[in-house]
PDB file of N, CA and C in Angstrom:
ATOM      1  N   UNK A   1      32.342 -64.684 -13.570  1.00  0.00           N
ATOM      2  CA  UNK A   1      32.321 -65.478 -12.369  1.00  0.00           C
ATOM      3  C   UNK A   1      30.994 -66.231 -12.308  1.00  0.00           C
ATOM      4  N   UNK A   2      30.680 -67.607 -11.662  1.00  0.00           N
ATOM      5  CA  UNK A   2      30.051 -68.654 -11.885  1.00  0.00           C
ATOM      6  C   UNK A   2      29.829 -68.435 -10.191  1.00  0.00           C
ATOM      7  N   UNK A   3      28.195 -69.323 -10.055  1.00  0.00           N
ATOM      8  CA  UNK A   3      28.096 -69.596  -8.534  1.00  0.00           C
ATOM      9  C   UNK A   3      27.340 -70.873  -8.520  1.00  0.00           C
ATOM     10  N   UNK A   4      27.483 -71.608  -7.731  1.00  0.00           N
ATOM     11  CA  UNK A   4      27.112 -72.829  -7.712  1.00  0.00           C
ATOM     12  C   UNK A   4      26.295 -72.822  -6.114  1.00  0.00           C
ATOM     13  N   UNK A   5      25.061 -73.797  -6.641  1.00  0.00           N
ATOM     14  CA  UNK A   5      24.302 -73.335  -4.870  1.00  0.00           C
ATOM     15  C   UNK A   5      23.730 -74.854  -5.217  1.00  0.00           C
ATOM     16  N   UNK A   6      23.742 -75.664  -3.977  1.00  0.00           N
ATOM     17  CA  UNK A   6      23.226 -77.091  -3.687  1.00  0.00           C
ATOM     18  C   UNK A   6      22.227 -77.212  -2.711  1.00  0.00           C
ATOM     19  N   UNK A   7      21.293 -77.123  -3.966  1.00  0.00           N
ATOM     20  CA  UNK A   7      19.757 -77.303  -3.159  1.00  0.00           C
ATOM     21  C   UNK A   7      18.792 -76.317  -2.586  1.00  0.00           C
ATOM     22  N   UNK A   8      19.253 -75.198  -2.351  1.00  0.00           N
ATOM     23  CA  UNK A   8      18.868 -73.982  -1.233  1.00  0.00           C
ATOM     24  C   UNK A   8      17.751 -73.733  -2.067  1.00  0.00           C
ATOM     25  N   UNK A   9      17.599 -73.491  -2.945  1.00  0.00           N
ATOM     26  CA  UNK A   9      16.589 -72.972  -3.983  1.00  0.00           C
ATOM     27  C   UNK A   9      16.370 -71.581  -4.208  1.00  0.00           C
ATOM     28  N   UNK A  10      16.998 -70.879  -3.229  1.00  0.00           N
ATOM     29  CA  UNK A  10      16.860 -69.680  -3.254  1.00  0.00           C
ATOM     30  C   UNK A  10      17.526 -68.996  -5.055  1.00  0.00           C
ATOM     31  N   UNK A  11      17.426 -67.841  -4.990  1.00  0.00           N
ATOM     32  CA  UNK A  11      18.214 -66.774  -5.972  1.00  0.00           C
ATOM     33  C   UNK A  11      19.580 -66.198  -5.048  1.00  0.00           C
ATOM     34  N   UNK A  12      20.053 -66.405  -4.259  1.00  0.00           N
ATOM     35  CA  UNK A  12      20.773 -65.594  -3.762  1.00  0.00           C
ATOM     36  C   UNK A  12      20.889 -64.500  -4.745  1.00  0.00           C
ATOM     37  N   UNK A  13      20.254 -63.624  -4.165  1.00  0.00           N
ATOM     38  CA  UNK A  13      20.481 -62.166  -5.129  1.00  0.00           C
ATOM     39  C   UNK A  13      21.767 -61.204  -4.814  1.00  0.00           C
ATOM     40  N   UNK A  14      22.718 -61.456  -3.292  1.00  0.00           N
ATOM     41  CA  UNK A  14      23.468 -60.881  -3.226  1.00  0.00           C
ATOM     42  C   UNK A  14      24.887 -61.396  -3.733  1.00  0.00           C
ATOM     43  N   UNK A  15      25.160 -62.155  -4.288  1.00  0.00           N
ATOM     44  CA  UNK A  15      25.712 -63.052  -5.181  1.00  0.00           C
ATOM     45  C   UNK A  15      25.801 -62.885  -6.306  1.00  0.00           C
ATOM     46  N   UNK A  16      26.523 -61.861  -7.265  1.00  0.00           N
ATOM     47  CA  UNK A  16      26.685 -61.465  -7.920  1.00  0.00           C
ATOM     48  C   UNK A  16      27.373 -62.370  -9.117  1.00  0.00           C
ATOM     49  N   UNK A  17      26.486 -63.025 -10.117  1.00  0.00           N
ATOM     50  CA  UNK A  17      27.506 -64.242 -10.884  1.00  0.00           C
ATOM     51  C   UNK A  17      26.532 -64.216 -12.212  1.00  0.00           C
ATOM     52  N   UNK A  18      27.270 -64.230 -13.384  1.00  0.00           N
ATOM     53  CA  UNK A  18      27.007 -64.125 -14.787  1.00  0.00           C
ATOM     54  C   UNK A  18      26.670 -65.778 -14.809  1.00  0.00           C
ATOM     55  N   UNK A  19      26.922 -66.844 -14.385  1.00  0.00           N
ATOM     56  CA  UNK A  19      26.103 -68.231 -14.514  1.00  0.00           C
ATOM     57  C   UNK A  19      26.322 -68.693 -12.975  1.00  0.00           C
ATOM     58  N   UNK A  20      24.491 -69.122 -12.920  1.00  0.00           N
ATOM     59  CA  UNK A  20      24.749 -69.911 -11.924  1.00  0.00           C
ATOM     60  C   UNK A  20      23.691 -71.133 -12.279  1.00  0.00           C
ATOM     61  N   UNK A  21      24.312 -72.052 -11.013  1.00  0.00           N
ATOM     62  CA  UNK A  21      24.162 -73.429 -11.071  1.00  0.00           C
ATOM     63  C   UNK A  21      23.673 -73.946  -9.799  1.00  0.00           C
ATOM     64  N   UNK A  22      22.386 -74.590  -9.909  1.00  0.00           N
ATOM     65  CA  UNK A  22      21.807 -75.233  -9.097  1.00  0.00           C
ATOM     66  C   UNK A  22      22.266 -77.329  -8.997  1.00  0.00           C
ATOM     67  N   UNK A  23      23.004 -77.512  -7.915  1.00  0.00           N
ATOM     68  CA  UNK A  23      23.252 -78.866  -8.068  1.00  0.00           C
ATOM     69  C   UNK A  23      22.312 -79.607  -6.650  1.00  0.00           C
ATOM     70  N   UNK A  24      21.022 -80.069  -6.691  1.00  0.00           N
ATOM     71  CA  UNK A  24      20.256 -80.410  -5.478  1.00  0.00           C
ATOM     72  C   UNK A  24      21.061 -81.919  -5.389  1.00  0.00           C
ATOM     73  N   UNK A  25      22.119 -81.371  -4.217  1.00  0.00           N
ATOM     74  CA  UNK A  25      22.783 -82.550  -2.992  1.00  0.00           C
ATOM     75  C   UNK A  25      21.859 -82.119  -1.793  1.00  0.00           C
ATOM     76  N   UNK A  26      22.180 -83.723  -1.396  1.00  0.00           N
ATOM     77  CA  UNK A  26      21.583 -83.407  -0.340  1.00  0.00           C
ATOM     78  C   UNK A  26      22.541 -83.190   1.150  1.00  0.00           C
ATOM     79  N   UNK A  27      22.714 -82.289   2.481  1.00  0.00           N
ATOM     80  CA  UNK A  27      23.107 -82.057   3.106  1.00  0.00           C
ATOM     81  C   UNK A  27      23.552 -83.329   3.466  1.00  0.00           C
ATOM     82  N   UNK A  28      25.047 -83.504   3.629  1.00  0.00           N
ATOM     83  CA  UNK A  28      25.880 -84.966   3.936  1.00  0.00           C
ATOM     84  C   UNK A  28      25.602 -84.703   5.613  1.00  0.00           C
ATOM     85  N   UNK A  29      25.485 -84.022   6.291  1.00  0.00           N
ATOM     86  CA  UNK A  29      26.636 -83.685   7.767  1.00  0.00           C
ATOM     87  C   UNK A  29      25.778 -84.728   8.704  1.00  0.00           C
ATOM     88  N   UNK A  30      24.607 -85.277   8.072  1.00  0.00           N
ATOM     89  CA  UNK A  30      23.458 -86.054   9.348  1.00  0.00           C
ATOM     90  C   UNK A  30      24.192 -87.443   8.971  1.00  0.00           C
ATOM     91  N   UNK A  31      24.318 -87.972   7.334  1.00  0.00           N
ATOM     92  CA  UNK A  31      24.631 -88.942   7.068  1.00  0.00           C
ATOM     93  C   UNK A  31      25.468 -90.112   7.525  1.00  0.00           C
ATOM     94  N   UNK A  32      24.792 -91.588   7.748  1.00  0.00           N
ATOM     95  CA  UNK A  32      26.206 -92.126   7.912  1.00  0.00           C
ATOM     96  C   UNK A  32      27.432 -92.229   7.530  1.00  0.00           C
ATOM     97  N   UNK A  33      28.489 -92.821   7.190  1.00  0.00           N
ATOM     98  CA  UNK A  33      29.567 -92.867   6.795  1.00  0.00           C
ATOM     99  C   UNK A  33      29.439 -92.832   5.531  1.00  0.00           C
ATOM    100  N   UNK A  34      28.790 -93.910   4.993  1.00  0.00           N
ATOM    101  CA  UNK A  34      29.114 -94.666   3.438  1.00  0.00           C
ATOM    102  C   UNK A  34      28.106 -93.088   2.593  1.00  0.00           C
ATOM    103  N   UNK A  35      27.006 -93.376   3.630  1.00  0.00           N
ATOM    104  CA  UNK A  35      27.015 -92.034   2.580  1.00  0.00           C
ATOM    105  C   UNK A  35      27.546 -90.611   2.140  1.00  0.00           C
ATOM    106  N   UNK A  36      27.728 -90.590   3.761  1.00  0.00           N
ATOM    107  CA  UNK A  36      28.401 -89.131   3.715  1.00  0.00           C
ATOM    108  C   UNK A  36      29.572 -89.270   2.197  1.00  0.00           C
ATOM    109  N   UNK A  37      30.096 -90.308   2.349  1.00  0.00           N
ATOM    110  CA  UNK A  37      31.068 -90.460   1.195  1.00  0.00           C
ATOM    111  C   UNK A  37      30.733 -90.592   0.265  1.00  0.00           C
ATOM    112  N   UNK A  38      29.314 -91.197  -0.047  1.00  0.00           N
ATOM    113  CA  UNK A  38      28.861 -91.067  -2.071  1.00  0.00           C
ATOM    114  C   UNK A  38      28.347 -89.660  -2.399  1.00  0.00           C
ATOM    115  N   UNK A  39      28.055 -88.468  -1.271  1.00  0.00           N
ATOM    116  CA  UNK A  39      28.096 -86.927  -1.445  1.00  0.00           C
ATOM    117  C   UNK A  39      29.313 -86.871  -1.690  1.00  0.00           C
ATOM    118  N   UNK A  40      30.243 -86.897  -1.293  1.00  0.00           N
ATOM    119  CA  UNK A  40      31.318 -86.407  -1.318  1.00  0.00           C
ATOM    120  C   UNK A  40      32.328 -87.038  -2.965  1.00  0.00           C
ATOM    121  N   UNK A  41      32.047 -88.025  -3.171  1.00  0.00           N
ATOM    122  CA  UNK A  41      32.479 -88.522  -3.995  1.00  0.00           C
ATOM    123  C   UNK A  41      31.492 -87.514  -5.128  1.00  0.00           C
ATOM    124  N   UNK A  42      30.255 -87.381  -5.359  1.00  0.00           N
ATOM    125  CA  UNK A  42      29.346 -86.685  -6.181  1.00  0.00           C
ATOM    126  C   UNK A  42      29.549 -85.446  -6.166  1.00  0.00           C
ATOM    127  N   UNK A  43      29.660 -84.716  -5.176  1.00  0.00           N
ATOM    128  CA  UNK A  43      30.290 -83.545  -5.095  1.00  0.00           C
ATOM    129  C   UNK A  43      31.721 -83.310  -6.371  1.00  0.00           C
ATOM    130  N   UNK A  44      32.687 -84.196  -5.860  1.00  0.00           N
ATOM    131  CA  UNK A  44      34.021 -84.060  -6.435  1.00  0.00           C
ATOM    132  C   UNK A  44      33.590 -84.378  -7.814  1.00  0.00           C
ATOM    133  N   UNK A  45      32.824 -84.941  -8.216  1.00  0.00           N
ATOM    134  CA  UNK A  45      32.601 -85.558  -9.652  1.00  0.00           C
ATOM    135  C   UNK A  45      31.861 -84.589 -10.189  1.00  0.00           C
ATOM    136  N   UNK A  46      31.206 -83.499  -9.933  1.00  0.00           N
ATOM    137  CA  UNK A  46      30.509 -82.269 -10.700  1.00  0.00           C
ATOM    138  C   UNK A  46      31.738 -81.011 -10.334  1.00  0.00           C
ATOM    139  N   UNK A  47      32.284 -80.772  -9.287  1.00  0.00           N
ATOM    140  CA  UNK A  47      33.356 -79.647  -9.853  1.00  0.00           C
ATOM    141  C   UNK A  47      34.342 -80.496 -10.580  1.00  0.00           C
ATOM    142  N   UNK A  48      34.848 -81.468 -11.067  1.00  0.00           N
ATOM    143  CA  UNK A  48      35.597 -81.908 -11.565  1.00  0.00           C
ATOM    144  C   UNK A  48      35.485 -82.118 -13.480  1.00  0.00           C
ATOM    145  N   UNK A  49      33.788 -81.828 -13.472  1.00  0.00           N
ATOM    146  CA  UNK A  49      33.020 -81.672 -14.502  1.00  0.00           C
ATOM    147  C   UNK A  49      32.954 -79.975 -14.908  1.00  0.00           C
ATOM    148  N   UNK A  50      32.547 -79.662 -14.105  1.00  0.00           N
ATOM    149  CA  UNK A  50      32.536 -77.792 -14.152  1.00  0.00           C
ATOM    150  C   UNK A  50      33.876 -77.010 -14.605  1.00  0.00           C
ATOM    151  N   UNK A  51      35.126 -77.673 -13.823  1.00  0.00           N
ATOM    152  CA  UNK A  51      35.870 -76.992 -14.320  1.00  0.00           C
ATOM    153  C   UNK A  51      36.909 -77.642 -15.762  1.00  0.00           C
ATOM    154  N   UNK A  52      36.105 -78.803 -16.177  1.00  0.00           N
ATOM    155  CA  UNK A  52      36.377 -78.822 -17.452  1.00  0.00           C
ATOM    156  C   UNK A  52      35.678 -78.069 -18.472  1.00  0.00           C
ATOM    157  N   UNK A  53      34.809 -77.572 -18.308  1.00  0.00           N
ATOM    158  CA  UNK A  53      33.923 -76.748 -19.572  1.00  0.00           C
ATOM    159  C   UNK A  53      34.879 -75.855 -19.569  1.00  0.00           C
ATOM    160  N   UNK A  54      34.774 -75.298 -20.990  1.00  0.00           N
ATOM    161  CA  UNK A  54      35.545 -73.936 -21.779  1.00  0.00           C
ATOM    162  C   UNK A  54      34.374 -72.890 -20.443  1.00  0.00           C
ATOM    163  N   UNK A  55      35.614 -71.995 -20.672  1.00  0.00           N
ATOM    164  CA  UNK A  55      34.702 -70.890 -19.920  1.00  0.00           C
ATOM    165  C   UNK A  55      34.629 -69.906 -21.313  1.00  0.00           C
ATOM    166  N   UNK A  56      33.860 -69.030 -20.978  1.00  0.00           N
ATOM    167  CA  UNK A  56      33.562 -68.099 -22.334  1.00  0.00           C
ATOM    168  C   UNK A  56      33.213 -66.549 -21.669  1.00  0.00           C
TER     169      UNK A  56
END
């Protein structure tokens, strides 16, 4: 199992995951429109990337 964390920087140590992944987005929810949507579009374009890799 994989964990993916955007931006926090932390370790979440209670998060138990054999790979994890730091992707620094930045929090959409203040954003105007257009942007809120190029997160969101960026968002979809890295799990859409992630879950093409071979898992192993």
């Amino acid at each position: 199992m994989g964990a993916v964390t955007m931006g926090c920087g932390d370790s979440c140590p209670l998060v138990r995951a054999k790979v994890r992944e730091e992707w620094n987005i930045p929090d959409p929810k203040d954003l105007p429109d257009d942007d809120f949507r190029k997160i969101r579009d960026l968002i979809e374009q890295k799990v859409t990337s992630l879950l093409a890799q071979p898992t192993g």
